[in-house]
Protein backbone atom coordinates (compact mmCIF):
# COMPACT_ATOMS: atom_id res chain seq x y z
CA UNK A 1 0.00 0.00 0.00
CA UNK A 2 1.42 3.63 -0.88
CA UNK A 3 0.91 6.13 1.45
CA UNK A 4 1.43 9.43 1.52
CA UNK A 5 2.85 11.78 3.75
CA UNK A 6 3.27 15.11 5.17
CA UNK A 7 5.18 17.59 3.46
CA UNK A 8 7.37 20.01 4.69
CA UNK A 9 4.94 23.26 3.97
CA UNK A 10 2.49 20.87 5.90
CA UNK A 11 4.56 20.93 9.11
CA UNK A 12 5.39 24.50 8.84
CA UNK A 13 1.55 25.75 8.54
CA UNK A 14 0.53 23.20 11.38
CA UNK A 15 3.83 24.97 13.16
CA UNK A 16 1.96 28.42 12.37
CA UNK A 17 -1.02 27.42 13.53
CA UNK A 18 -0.01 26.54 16.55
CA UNK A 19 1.15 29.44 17.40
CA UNK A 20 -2.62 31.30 16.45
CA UNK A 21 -3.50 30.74 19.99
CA UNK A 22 -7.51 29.40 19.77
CA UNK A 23 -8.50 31.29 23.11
CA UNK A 24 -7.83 34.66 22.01
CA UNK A 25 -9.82 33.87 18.73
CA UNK A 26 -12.53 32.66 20.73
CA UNK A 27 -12.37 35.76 22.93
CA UNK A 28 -12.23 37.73 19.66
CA UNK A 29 -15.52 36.10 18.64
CA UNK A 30 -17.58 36.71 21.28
CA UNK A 31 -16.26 40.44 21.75
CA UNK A 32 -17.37 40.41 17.95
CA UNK A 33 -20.71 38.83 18.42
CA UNK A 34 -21.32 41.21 21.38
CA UNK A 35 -20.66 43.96 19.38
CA UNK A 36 -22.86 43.12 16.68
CA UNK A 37 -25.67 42.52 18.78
CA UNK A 38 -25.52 45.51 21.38
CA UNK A 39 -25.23 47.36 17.69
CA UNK A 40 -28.15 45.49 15.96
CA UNK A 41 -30.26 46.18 19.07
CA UNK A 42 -29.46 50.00 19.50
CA UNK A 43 -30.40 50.03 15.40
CA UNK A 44 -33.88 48.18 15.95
CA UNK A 45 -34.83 50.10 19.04
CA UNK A 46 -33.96 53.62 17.50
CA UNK A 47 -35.77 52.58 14.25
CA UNK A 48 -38.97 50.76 15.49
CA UNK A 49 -39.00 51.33 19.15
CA UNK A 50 -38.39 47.42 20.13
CA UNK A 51 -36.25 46.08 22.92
CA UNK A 52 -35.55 42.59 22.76
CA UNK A 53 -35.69 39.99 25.66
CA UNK A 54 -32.40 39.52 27.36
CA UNK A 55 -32.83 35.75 27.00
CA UNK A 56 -32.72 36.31 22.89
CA UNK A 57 -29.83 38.70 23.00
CA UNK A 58 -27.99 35.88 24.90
CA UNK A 59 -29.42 33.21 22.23
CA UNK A 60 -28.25 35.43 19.29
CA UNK A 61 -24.61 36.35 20.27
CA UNK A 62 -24.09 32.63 21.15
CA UNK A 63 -25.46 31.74 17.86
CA UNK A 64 -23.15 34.62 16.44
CA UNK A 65 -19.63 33.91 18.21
CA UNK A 66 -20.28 30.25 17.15
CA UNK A 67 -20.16 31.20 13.78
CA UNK A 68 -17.40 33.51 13.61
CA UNK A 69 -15.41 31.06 15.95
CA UNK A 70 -16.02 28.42 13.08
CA UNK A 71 -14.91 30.97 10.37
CA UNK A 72 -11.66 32.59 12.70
CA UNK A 73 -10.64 27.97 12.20
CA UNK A 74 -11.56 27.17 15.69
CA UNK A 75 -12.22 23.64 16.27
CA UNK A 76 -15.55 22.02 16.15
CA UNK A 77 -15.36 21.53 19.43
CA UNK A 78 -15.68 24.83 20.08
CA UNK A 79 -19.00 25.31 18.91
CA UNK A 80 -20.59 24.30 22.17
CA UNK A 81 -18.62 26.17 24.35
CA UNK A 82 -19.12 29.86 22.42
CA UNK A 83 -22.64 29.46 21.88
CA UNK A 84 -23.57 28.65 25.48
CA UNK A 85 -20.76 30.95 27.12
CA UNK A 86 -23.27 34.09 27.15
CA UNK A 87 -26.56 32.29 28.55
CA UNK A 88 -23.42 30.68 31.51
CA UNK A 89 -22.34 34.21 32.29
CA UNK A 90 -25.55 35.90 32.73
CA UNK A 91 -27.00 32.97 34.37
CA UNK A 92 -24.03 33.09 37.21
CA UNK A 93 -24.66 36.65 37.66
CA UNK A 94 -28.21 36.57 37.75
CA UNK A 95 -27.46 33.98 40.86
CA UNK A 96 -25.37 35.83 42.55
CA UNK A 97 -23.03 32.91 43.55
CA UNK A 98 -20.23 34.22 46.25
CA UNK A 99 -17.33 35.56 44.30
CA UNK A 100 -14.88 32.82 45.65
CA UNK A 101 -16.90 30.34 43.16
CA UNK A 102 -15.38 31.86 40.35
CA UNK A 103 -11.40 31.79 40.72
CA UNK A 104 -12.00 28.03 42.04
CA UNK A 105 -14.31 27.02 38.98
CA UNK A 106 -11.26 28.83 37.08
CA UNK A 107 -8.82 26.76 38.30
CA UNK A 108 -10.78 23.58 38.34
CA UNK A 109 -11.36 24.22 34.58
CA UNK A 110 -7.24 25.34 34.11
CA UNK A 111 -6.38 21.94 36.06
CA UNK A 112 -8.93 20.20 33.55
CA UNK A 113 -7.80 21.70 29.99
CA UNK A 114 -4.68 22.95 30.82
CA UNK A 115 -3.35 22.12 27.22
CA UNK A 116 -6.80 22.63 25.74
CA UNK A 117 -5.99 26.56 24.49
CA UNK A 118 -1.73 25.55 23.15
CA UNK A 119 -2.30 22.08 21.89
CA UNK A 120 -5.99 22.12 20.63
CA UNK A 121 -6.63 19.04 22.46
CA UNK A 122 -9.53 18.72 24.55
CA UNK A 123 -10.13 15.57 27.03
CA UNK A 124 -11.79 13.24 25.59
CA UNK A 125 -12.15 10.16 27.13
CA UNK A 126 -12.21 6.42 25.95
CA UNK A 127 -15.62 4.66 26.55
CA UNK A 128 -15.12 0.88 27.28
CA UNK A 129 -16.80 -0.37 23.82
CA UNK A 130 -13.23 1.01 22.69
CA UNK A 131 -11.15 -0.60 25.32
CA UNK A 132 -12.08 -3.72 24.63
CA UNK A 133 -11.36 -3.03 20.52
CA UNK A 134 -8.38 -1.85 21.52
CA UNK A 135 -7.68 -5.51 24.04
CA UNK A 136 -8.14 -7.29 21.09
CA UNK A 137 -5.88 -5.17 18.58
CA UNK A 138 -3.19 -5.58 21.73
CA UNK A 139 -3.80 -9.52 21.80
CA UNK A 140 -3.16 -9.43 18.07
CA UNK A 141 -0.11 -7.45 18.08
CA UNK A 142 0.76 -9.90 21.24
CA UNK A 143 1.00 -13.04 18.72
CA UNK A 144 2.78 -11.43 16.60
CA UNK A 145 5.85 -10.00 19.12
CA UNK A 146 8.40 -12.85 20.76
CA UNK A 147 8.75 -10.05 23.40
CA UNK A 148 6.66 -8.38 25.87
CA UNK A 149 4.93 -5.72 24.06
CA UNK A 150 5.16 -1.66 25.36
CA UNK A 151 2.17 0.26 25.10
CA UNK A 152 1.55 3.86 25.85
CA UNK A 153 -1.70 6.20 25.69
CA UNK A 154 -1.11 9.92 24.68
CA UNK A 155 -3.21 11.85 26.90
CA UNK A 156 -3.95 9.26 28.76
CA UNK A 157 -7.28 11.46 30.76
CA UNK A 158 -8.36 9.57 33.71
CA UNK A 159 -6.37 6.55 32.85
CA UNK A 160 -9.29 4.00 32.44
CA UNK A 161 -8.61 2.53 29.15
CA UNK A 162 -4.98 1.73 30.36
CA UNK A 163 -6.55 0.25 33.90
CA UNK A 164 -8.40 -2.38 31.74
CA UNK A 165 -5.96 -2.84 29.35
CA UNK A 166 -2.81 -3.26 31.87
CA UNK A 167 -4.86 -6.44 33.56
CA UNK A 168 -6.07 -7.99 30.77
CA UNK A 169 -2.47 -7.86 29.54
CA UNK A 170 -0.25 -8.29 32.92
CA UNK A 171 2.79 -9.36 31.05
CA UNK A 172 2.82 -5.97 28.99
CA UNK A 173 4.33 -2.63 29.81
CA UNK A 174 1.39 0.29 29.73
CA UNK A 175 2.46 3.76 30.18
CA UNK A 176 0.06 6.96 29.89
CA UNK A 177 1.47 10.41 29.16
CA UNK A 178 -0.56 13.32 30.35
CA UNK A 179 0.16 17.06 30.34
CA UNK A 180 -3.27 17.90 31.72
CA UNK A 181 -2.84 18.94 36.31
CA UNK A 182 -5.78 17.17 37.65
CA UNK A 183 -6.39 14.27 34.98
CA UNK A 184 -2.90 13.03 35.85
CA UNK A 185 -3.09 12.99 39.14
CA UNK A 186 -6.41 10.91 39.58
CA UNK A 187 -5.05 9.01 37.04
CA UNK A 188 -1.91 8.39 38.61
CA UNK A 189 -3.63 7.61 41.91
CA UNK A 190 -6.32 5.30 40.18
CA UNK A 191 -2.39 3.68 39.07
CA UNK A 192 -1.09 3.03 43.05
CA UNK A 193 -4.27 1.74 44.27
CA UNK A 194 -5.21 -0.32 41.29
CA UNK A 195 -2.36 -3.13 42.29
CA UNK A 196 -1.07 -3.05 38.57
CA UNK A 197 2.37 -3.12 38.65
CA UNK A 198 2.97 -3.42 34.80
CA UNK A 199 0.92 0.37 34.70
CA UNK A 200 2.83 3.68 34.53
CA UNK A 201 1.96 7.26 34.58
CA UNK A 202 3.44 9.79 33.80
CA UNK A 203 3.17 13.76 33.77
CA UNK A 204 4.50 15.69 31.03
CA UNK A 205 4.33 17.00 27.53
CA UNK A 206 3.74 14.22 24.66
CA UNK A 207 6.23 16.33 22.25
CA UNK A 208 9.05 15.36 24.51
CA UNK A 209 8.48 11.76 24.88
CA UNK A 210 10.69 9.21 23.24
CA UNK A 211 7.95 6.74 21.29
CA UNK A 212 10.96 4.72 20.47
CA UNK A 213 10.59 2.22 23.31
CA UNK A 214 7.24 1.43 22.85
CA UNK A 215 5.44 -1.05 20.19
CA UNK A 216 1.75 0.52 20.15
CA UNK A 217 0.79 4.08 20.74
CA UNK A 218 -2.85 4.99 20.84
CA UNK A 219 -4.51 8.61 20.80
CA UNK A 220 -7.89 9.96 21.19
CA UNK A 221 -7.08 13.98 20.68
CA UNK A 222 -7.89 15.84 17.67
CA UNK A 223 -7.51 16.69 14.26
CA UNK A 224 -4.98 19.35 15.17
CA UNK A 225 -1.83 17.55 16.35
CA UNK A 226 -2.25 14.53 13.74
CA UNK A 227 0.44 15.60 11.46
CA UNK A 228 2.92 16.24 13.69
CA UNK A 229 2.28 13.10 15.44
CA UNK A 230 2.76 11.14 13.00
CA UNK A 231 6.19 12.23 11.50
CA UNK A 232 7.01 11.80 15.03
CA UNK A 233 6.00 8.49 15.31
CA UNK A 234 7.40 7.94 12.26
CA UNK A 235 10.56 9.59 12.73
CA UNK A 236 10.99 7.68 16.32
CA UNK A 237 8.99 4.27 16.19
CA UNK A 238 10.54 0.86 14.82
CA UNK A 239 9.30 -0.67 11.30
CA UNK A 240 5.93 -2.32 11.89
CA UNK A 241 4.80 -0.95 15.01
CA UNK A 242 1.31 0.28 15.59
CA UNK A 243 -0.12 4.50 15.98
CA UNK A 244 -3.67 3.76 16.92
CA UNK A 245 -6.01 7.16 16.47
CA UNK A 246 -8.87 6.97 18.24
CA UNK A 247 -11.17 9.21 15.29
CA UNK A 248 -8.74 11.37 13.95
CA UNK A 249 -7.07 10.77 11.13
CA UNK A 250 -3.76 11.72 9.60
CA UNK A 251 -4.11 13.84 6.56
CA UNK A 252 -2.89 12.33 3.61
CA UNK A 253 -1.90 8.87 4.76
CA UNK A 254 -3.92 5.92 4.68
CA UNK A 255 -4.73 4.04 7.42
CA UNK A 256 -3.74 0.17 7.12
CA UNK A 257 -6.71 -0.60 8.98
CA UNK A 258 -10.10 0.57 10.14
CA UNK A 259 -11.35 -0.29 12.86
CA UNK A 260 -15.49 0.78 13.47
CA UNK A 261 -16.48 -0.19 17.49
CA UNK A 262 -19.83 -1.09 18.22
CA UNK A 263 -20.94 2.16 20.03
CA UNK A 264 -23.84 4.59 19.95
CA UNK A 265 -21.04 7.15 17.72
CA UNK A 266 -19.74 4.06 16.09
CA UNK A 267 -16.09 4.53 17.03
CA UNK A 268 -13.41 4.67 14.69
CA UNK A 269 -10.28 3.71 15.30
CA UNK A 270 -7.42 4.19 12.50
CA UNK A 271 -4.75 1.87 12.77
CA UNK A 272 -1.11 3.22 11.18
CA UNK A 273 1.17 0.16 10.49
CA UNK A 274 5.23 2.52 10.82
């Protein structure tokens, strides 16, 4: 099978992008949205004496910072979050909630998506329909290897997927990599109290990881890092080891194998033979 791959100007304009920082675009979006609706109102009020419910205001910058957000290249999973942030904020005022509740739901959501606004990579986490896909891809790879295989998840999350994989598989190595404050540490503690000694995890940034020790890497992130990870797991892996995307694929290249899990989203997972 010929595959193709990434091209220089590829890696440069995913390096550029990068470096467009997603938060400030989706700041700029609703700024923009407010804007246009505070304007739109003032317009319709001067011209045919009509003030619009607060609630519809709300409904329309949402509906307007979503769009922008789209058309500024946010991810879609940034939709959600920009068309609900103005019905959040005027909901918490119109509570009143203590103003301690809002530096600690800040820092709860910081310790949460810490590389969320850099990377572009949300947390998404692995539902078990997919850990047991991903058993049996591990059980195949298993036959094939005369050693011990070494498997790592990328942004790992919670660490459940690696839990069920590391005792189905107690003579393999499983090690998680997670950048993200609070996700690491309850995965890491799920880790000690589990009793799985052949289980690692670790805290730190996936870019600076050496792939080269392990024989299976599996992802769930996003569309955003793809390229990158690939040449690196390219550049780094042996010949015939396994990147396993959980949905995303890598523009360009072929996957050797698709893999659909029977879920509700039917699952995809895109298997890249290195």
């Amino acid at each position: 099978m010929t595959k193709a791959t990434p091209s220089p100007d590829d890696a440069r304009t995913l390096s550029s992008s990068k470096r467009s920082y997603p938060l400030i675009r989706a700041v700029v979006a609703q700024i923009a949205a407010a804007v246009i609706v505070i304007g739109g109102q003032q317009i319709v009020g001067s011209g045919a004496d009509l003030v619009l419910p607060l609630p519809l205001l709300l409904a329309f910058q949402g509906v307007i910072a979503a769009g922008l957000g789209h058309l500024l290249g946010l991810a879609r999973w940034w939709l959600p979050i920009n068309l609900l942030l103005p019905a959040a904020a005027a909901l918490a005022l119109l509570l009143n909630l203590p103003a301690w509740i809002y530096p600690l739901l800040f820092l709860a959501l910081a310790l949460v998506f810490w590389n969320s606004a850099d990377d572009r990579v949300p947390l998404y986490l692995t539902n078990r329909e997919t850990w047991q896909a991903l058993e049996a891809l591990i059980g195949a790879e298993a036959q094939r290897s005369e050693e011990p295989l070494k498997v790592s998840d990328i942004g790992c999350g919670l660490g459940g997927a690696l839990l069920y994989l590391a005792r189905r598989y107690p003579q393999a190595k499983f090690v998680g990599i997670e950048s993200a404050p609070l996700p690491y540490a309850l995965a890491r503690l799920r880790a000690l109290v589990s009793g799985t000694p052949n289980l690692e995890i670790r805290y730190g940034d996936l870019w600076k990881q050496d792939l080269s020790v392990f024989d299976l890497v599996y992802c769930f992130l996003s569309p955003e890092p793809m390229p990158r990870l690939f040449e690196k797991a390219r550049r780094e892996m042996g010949s015939g080891t396994l990147l396993i995307s959980n949905s995303f694929e890598v523009p360009g290249v072929t996957a050797d194998e698709v893999v659909t899990v029977q879920d509700s989203r039917e699952t995809e997972l895109l298997v890249y033979r290195l």
